[in-house]
N, C-alpha and C. Protein backbone atom coordinates (compact mmCIF):
# COMPACT_ATOMS: atom_id res chain seq x y z
N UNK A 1 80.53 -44.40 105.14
CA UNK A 1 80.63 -43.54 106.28
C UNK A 1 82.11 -43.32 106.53
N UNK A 2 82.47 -41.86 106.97
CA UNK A 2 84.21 -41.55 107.13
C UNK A 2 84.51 -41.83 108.34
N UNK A 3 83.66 -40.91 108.72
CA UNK A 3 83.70 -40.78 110.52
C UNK A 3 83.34 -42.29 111.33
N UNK A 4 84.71 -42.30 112.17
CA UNK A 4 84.05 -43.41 112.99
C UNK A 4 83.44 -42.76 114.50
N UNK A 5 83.18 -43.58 115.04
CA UNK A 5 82.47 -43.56 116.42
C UNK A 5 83.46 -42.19 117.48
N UNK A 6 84.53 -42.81 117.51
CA UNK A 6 85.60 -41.90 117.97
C UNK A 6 85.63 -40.67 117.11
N UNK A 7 85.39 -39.97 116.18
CA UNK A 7 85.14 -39.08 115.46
C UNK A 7 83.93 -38.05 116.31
N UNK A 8 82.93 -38.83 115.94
CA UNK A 8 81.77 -38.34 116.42
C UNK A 8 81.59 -37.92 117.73
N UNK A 9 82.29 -38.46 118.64
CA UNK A 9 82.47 -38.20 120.26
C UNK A 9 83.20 -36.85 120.11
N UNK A 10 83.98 -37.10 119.66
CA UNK A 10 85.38 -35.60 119.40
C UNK A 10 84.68 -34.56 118.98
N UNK A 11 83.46 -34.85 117.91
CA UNK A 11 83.17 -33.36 117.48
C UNK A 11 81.92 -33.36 118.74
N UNK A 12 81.25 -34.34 119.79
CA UNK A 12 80.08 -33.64 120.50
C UNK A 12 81.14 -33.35 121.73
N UNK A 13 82.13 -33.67 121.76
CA UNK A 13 82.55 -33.15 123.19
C UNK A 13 83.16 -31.75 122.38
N UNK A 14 83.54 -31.12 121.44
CA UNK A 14 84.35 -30.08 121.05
C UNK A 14 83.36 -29.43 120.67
N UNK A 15 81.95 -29.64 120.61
CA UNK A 15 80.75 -28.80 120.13
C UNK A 15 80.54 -28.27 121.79
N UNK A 16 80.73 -29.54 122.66
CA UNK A 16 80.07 -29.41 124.15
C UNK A 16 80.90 -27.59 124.35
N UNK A 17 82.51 -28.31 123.97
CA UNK A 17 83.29 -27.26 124.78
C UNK A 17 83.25 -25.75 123.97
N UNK A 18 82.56 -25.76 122.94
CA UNK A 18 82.38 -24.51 122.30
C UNK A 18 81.38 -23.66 122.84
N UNK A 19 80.20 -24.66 123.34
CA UNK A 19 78.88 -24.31 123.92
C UNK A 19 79.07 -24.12 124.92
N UNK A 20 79.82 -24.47 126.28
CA UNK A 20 80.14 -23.97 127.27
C UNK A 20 80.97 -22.27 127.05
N UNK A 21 82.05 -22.50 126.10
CA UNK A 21 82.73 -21.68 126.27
C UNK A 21 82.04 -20.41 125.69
N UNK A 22 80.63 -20.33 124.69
CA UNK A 22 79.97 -19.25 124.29
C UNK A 22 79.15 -19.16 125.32
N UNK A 23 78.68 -19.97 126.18
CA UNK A 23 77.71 -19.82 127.25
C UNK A 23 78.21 -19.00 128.35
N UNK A 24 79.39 -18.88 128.60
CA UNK A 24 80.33 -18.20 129.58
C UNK A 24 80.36 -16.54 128.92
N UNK A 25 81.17 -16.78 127.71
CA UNK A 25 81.45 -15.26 126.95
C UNK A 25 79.73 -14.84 127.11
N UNK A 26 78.54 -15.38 126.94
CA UNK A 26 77.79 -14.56 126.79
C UNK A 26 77.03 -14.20 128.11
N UNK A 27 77.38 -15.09 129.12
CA UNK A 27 76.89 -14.58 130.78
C UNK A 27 77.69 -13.33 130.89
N UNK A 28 78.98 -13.73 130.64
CA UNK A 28 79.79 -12.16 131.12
C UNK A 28 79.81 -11.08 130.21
N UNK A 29 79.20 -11.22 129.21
CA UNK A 29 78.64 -10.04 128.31
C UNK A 29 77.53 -9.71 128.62
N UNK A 30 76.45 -9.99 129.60
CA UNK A 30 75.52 -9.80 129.80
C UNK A 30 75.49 -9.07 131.08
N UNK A 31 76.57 -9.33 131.83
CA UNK A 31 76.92 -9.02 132.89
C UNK A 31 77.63 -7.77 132.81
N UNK A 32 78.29 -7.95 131.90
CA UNK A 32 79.09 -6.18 131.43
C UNK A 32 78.24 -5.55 130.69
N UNK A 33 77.71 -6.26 130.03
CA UNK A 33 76.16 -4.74 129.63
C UNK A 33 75.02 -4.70 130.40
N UNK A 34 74.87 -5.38 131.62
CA UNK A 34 74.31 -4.62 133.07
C UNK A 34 75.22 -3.71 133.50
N UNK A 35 76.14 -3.48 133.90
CA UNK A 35 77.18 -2.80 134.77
C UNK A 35 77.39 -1.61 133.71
N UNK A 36 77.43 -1.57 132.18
CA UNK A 36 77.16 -0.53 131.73
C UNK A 36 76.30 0.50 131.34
N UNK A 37 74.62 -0.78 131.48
CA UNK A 37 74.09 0.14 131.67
C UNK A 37 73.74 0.69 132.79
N UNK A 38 74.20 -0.04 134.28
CA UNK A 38 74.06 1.00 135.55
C UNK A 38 75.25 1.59 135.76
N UNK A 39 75.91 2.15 134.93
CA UNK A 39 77.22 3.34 134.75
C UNK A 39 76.59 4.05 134.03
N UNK A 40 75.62 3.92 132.82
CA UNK A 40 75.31 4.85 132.16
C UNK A 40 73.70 5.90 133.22
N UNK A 41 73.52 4.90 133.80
CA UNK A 41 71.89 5.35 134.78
C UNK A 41 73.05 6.33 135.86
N UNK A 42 73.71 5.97 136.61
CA UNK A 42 74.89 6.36 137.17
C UNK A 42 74.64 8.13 136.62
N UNK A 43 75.88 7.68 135.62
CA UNK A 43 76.25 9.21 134.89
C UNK A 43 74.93 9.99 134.69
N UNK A 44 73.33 9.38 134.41
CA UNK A 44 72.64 10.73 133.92
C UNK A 44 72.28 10.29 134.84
N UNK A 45 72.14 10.43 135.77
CA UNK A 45 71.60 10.76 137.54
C UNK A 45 72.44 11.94 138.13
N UNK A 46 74.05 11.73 137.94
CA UNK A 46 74.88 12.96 138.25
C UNK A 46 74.69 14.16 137.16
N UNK A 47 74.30 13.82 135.74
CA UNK A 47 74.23 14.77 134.85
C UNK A 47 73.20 15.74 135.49
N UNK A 48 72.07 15.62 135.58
CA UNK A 48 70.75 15.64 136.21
C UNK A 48 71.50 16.85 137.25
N UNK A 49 71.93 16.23 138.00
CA UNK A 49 71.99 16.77 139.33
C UNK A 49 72.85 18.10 139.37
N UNK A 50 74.05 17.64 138.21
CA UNK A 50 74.64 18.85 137.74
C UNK A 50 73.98 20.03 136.94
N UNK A 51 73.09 20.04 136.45
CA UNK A 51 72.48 20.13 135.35
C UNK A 51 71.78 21.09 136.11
N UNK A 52 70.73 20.20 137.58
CA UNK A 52 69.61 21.22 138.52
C UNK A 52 70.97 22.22 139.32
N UNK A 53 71.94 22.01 139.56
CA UNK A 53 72.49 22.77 140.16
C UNK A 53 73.37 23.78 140.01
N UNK A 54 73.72 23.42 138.14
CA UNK A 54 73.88 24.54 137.32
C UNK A 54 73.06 25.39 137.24
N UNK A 55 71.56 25.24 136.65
CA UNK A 55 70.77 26.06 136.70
C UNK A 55 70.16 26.83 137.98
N UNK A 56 70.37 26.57 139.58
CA UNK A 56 70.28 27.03 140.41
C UNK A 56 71.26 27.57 140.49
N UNK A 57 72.85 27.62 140.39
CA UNK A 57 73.70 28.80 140.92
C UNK A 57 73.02 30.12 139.54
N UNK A 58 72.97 29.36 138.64
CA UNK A 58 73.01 30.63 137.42
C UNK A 58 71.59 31.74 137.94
N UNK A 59 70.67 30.78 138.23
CA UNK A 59 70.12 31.64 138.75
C UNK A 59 69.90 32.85 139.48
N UNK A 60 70.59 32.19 140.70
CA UNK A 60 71.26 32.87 141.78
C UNK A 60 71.82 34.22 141.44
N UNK A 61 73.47 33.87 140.28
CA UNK A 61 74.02 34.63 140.03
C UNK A 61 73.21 35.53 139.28
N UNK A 62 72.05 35.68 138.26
CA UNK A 62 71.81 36.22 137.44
C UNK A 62 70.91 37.66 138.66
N UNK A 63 70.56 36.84 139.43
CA UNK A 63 69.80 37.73 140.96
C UNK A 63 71.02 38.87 141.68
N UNK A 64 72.01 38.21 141.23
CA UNK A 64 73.43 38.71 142.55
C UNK A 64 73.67 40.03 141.32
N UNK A 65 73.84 39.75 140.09
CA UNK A 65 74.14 40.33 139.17
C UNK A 65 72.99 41.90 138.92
N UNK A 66 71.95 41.11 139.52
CA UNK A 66 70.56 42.30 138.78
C UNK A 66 70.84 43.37 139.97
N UNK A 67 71.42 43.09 141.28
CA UNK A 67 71.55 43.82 142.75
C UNK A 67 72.99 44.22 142.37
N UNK A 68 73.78 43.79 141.75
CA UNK A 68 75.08 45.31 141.63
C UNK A 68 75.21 45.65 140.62
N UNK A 69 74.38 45.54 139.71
CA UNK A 69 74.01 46.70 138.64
C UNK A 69 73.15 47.38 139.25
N UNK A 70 71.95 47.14 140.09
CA UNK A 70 71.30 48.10 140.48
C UNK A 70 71.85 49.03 141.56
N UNK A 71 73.30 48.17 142.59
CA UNK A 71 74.12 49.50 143.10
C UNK A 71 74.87 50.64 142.21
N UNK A 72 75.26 49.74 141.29
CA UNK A 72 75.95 50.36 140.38
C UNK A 72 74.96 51.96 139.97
N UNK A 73 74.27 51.45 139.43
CA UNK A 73 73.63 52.74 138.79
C UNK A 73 72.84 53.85 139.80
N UNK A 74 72.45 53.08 141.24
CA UNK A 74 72.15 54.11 142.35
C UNK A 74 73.67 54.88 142.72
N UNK A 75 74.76 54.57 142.37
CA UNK A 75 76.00 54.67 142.81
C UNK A 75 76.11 55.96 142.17
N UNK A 76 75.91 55.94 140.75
CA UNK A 76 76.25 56.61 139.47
C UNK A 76 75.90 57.55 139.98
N UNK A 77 74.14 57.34 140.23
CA UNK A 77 73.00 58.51 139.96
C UNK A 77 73.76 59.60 141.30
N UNK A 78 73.78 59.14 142.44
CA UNK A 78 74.18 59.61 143.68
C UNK A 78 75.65 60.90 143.07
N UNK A 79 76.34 59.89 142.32
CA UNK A 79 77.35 60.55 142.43
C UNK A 79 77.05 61.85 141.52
N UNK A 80 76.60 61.33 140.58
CA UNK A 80 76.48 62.55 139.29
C UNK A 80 75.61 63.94 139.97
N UNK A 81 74.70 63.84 141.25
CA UNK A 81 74.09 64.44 141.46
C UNK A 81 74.32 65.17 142.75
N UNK A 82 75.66 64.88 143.06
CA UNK A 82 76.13 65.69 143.61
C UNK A 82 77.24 66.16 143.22
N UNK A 83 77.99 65.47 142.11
CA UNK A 83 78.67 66.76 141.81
C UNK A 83 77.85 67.76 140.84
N UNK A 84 76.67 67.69 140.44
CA UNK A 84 75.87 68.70 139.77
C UNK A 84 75.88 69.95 141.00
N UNK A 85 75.37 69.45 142.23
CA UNK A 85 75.70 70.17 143.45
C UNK A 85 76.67 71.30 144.04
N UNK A 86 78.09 70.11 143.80
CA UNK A 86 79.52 71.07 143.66
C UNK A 86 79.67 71.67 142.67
N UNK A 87 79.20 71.49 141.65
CA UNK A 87 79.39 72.66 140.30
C UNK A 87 79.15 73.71 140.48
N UNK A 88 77.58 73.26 140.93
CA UNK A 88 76.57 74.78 141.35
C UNK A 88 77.16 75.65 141.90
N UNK A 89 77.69 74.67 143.60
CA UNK A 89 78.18 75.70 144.27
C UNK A 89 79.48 76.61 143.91
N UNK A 90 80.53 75.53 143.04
CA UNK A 90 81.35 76.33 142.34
C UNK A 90 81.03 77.53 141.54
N UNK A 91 80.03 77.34 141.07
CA UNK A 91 79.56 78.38 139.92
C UNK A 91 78.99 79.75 140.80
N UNK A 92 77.96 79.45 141.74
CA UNK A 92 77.42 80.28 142.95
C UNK A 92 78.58 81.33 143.03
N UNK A 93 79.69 80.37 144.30
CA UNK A 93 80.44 80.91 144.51
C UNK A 93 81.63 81.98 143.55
N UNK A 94 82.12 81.45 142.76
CA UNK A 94 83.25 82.25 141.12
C UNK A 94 82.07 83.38 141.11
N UNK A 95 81.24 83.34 140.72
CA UNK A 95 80.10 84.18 140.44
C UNK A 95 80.31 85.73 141.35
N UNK A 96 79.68 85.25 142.50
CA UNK A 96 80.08 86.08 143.52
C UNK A 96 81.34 86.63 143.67
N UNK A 97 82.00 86.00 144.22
CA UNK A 97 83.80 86.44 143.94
C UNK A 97 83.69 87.52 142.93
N UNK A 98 83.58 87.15 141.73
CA UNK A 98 83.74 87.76 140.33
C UNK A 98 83.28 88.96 140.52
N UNK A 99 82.13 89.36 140.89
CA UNK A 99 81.28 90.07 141.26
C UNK A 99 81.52 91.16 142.53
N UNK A 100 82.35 91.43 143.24
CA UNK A 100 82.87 91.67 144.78
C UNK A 100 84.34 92.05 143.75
N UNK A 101 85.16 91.68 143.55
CA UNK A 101 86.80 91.61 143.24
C UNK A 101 86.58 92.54 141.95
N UNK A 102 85.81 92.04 140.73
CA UNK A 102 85.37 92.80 139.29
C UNK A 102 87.06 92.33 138.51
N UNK A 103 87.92 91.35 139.16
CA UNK A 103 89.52 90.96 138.81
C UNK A 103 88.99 90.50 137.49
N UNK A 104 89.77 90.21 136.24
CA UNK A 104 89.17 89.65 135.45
C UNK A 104 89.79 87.87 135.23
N UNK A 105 90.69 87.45 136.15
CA UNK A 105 91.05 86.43 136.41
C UNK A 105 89.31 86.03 137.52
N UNK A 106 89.07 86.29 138.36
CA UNK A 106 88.17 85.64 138.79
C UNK A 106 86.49 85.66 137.99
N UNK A 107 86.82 86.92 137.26
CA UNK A 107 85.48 86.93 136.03
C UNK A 107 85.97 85.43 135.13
N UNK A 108 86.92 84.99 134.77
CA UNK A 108 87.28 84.18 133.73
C UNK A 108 87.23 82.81 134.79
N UNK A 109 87.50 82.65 135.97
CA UNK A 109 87.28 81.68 136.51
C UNK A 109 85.80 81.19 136.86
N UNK A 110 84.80 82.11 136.73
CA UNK A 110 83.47 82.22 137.60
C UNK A 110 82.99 81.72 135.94
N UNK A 111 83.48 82.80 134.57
CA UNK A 111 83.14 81.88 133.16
C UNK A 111 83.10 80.49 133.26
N UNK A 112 85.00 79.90 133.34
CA UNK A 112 84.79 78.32 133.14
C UNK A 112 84.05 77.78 133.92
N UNK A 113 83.23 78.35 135.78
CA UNK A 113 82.45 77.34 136.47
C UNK A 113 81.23 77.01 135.79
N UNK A 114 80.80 78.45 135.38
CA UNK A 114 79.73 77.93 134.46
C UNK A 114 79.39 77.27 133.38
N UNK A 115 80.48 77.19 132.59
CA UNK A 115 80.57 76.21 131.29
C UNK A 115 80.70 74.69 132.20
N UNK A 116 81.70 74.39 132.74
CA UNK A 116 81.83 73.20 133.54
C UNK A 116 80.46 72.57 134.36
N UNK A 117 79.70 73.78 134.93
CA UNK A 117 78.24 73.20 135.16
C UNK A 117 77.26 73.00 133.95
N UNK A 118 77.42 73.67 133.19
CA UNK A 118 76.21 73.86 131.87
C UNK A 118 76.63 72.32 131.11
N UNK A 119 78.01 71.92 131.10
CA UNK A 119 78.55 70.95 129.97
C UNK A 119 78.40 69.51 130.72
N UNK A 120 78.24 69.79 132.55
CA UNK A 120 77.96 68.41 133.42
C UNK A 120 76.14 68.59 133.23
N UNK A 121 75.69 68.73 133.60
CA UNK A 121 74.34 69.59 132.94
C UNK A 121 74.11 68.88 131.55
N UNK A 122 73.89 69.24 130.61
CA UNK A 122 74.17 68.49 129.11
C UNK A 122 74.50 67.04 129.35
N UNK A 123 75.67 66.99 129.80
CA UNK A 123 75.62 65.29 129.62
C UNK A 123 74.97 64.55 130.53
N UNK A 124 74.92 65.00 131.74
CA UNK A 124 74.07 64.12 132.35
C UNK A 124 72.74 64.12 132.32
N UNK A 125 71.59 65.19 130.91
CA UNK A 125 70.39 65.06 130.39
C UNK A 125 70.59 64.00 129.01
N UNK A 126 71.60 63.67 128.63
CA UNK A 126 72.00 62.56 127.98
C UNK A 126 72.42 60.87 128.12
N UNK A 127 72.83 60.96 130.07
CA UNK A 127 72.90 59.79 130.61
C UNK A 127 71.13 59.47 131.26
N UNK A 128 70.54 60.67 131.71
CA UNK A 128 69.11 60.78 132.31
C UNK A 128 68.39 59.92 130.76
N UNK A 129 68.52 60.61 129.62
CA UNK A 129 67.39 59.89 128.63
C UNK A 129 67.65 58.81 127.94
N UNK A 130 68.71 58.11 128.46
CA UNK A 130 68.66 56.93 128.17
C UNK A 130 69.54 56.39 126.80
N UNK A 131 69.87 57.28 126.09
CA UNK A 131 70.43 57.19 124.98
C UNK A 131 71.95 56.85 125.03
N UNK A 132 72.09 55.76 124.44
CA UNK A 132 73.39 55.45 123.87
C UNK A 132 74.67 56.12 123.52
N UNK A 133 75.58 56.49 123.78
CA UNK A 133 76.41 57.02 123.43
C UNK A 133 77.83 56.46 123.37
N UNK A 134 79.27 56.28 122.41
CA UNK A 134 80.25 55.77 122.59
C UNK A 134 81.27 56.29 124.12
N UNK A 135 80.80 57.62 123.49
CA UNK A 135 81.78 58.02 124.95
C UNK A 135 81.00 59.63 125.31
N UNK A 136 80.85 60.36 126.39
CA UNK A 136 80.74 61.41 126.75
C UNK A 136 81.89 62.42 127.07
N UNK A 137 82.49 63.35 126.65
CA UNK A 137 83.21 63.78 126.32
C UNK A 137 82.31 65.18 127.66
């Protein structure tokens, strides 16, 4: 036998103090992977919440969005349809003039009202049907 008596004490008290000292590291590892996992319950509780309240503003916005496009295009329509209005009456009026005077400056002016109505006319049976276009000219 190597080991004496005093040997043997040394390695159960240095086994003791290993076993305490893993018994400790592993309470407070146990203790920090509670606390991480109620940091991680934590975070997807706020995710969650962000998450319902993302999808409620977007909502929202997608509602706020559908109401000024729909001013938008009552805006359009309003406008386009009255200056179809002022054309007319431009055209009405040159017409007449033209007609009363026989000047050929107001014959040539009472011409362009009518092209200017006929060509607002045209495009706006092109914004009316819906069709695509890069630009209206």
């Amino acid at each position: 036998m190597h080991g004496t008596f005093s040997d043997v004490v040394w390695q159960a008290i240095i086994a003791g103090g290993v076993t305490i000292v893993l018994a400790y590291i592993g309470t407070r590892t146990n203790k920090a992977v509670r606390e991480v996992k109620d940091m991680a319950q934590d975070a997807a509780e706020k995710t969650e919440e962000v998450k319902t309240t993302l999808e409620e503003a977007n909502k929202e916005a997608r509602v706020h969005m559908a109401e000024i496009q729909k001013t938008g295009i009552d805006t359009h329509t309003l406008v386009n349809h009255n200056m179809s209005i002022q054309l007319k009456l431009n055209l009405e009026l040159s017409r007449w003039k033209a007609q009363q005077t026989k000047d050929i400056v107001d014959i040539n002016a009472a011409n362009l009202a009518e092209a200017m109505y006929k060509a607002h006319i045209a495009k706006q049976a092109i914004v009316d049907s819906g069709v695509k276009t890069e630009k209206i000219q």
